[in-house]
C-alpha atoms as a PDB file:
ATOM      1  CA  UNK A   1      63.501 -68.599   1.733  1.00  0.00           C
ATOM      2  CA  UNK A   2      67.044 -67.774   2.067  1.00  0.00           C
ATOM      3  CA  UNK A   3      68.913 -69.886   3.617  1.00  0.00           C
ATOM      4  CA  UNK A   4      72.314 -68.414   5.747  1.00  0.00           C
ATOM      5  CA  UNK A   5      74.951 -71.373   6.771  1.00  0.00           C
ATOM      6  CA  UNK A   6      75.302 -71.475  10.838  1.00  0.00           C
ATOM      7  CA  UNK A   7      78.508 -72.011  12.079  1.00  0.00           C
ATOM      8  CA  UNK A   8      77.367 -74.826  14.708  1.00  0.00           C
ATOM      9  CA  UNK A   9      76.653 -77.788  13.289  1.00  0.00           C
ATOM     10  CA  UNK A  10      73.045 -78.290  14.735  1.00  0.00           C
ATOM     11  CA  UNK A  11      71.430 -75.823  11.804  1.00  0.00           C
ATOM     12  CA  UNK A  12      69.801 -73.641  14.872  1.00  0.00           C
ATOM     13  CA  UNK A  13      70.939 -70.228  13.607  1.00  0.00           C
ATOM     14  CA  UNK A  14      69.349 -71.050  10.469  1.00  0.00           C
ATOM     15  CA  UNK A  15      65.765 -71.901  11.729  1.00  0.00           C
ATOM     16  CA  UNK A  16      66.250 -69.138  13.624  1.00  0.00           C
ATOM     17  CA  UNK A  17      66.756 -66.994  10.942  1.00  0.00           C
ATOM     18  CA  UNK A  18      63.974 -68.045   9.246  1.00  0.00           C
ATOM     19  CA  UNK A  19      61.283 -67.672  12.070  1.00  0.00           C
ATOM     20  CA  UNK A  20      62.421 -64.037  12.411  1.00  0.00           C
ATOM     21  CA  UNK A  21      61.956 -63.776   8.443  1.00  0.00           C
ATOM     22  CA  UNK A  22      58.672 -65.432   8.700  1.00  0.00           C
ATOM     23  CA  UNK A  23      57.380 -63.141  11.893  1.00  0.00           C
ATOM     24  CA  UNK A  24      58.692 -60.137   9.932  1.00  0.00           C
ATOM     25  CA  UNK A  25      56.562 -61.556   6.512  1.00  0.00           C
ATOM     26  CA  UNK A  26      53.240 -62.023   9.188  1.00  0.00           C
ATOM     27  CA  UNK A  27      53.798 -58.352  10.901  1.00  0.00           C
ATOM     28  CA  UNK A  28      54.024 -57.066   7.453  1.00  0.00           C
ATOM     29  CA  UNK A  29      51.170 -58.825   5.844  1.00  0.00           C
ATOM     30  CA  UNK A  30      48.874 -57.826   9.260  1.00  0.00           C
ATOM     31  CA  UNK A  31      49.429 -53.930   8.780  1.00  0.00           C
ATOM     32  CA  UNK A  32      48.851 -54.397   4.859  1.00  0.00           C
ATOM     33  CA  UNK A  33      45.217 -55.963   4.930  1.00  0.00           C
ATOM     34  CA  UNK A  34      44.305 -53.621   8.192  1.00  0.00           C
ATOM     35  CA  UNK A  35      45.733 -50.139   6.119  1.00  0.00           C
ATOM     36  CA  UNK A  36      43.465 -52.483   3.196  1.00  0.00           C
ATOM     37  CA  UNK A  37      40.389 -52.357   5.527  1.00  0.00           C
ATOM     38  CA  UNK A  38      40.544 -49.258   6.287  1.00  0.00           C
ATOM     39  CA  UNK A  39      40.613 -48.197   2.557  1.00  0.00           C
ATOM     40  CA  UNK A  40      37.930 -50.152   1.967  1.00  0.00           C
ATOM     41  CA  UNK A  41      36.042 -48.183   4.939  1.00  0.00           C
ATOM     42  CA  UNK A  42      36.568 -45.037   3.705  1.00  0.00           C
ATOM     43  CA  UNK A  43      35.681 -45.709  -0.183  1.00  0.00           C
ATOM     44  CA  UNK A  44      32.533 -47.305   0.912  1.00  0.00           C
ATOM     45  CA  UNK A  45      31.406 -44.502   2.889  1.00  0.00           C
ATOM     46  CA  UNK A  46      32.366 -42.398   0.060  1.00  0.00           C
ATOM     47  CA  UNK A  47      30.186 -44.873  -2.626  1.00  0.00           C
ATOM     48  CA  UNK A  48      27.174 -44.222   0.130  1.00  0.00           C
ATOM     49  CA  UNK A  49      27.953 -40.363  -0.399  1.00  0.00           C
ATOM     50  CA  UNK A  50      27.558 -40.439  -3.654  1.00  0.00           C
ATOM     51  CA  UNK A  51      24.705 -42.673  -4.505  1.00  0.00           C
ATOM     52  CA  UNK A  52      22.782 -40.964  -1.893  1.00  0.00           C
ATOM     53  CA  UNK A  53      23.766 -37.434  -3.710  1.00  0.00           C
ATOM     54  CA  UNK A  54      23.116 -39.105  -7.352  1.00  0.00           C
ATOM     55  CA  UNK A  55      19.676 -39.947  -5.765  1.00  0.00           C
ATOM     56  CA  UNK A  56      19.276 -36.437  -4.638  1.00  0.00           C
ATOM     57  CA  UNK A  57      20.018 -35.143  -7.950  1.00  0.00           C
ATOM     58  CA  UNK A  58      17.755 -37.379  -9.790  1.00  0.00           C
ATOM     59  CA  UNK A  59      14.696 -36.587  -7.435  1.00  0.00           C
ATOM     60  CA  UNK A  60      15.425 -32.792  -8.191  1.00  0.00           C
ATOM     61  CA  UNK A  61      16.101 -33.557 -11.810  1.00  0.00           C
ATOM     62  CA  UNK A  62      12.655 -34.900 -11.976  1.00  0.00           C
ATOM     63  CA  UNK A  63      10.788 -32.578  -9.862  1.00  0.00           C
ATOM     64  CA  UNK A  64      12.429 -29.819 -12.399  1.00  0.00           C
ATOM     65  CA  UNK A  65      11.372 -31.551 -15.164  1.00  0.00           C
ATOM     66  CA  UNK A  66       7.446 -31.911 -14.095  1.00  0.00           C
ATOM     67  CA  UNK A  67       7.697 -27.968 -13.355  1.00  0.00           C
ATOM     68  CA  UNK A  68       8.616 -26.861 -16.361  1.00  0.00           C
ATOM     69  CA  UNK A  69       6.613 -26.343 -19.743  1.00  0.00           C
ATOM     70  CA  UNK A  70       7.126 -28.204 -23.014  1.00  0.00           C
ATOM     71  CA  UNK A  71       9.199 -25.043 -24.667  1.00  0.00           C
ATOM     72  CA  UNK A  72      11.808 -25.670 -21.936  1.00  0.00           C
ATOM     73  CA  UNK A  73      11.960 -29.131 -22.417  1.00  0.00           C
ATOM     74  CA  UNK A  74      12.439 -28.798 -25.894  1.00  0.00           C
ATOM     75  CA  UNK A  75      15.389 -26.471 -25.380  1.00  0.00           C
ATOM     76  CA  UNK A  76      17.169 -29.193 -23.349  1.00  0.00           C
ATOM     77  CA  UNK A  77      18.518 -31.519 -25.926  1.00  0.00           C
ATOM     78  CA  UNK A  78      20.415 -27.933 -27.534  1.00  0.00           C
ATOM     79  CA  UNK A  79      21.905 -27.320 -24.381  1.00  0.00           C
ATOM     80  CA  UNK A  80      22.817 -31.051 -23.763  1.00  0.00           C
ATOM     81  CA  UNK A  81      25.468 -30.273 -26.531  1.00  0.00           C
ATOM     82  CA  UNK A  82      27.084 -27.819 -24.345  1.00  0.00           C
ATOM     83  CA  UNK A  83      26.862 -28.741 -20.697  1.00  0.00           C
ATOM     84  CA  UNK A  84      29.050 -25.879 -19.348  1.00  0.00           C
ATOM     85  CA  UNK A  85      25.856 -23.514 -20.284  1.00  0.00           C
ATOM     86  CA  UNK A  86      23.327 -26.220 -18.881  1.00  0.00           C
ATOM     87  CA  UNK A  87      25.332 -26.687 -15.255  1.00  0.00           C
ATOM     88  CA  UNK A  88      25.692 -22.874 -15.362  1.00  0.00           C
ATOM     89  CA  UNK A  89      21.890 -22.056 -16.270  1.00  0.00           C
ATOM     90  CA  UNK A  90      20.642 -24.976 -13.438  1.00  0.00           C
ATOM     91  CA  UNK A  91      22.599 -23.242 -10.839  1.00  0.00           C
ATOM     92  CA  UNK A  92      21.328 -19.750 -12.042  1.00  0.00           C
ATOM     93  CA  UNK A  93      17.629 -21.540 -11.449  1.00  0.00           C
ATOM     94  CA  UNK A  94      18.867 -23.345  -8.052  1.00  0.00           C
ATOM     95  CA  UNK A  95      19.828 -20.183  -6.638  1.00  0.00           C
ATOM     96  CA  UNK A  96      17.882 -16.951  -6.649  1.00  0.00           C
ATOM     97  CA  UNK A  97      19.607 -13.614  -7.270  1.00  0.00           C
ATOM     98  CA  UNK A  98      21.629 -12.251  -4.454  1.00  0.00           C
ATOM     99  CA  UNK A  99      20.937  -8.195  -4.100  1.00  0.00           C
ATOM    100  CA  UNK A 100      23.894  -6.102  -4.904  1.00  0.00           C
ATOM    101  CA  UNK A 101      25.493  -4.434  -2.403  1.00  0.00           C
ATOM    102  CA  UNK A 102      27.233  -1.018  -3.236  1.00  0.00           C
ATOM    103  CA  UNK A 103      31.611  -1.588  -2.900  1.00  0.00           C
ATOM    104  CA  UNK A 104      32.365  -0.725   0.262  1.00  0.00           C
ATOM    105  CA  UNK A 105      35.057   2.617   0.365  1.00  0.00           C
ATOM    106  CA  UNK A 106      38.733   2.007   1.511  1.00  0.00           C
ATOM    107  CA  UNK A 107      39.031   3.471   4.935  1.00  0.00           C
ATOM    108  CA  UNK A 108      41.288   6.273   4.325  1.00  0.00           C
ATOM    109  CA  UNK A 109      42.536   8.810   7.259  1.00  0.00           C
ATOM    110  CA  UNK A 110      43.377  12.023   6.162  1.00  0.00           C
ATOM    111  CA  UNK A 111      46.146  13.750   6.948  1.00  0.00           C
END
């Protein structure tokens, strides 16, 4: 602690001083561990997030798995070697195709 010299000779400023230090160490250490908690809140709720979307995915990665014939599965350890095809090719499956829509023409007055 640091210790400032009081001009009386009882020593009060200097207790005094050191209380307010100590208050200002407690008020500190109080908003620390609740902006802590709160952290802690928010990271567990994400952790529940996730292992409920891991489960999810693992559900759907099995029921894919039983669906499919033995030539697909075969073809999976190929595309495990490049897993930008695989996520693109399991969202191709996930999603059917959307009908195309002709572009729509600019909406031109003339003049």
């Amino acid at each position: 602690m640091l210790k400032v010299r009081s001009l009386d000779a009882s020593g009060g400023g200097v207790v005094a001083i050191d209380n307010k230090i100590e208050q200002a160490m407690d008020l500190v250490k109080s908003h620390l561990m609740y902006a802590v908690r709160e952290e802690v809140e928010v990271l567990k709720e994400q952790i529940k997030e996730l292992v409920e979307r891991n489960s999810l995915l693992e559900r759907e990665n099995a029921l894919l798995k039983s669906l499919s014939n033995n030539d697909q599965l075969s073809q999976l350890p190929a595309q495990q070697a490049n897993p930008g095809s695989t996520s693109q090719q399991q969202a191709m499956i996930a999603q059917p195709p959307q009908p195309t829509q002709p572009p729509q023409q600019p909406n031109v007055s003339s003049a």
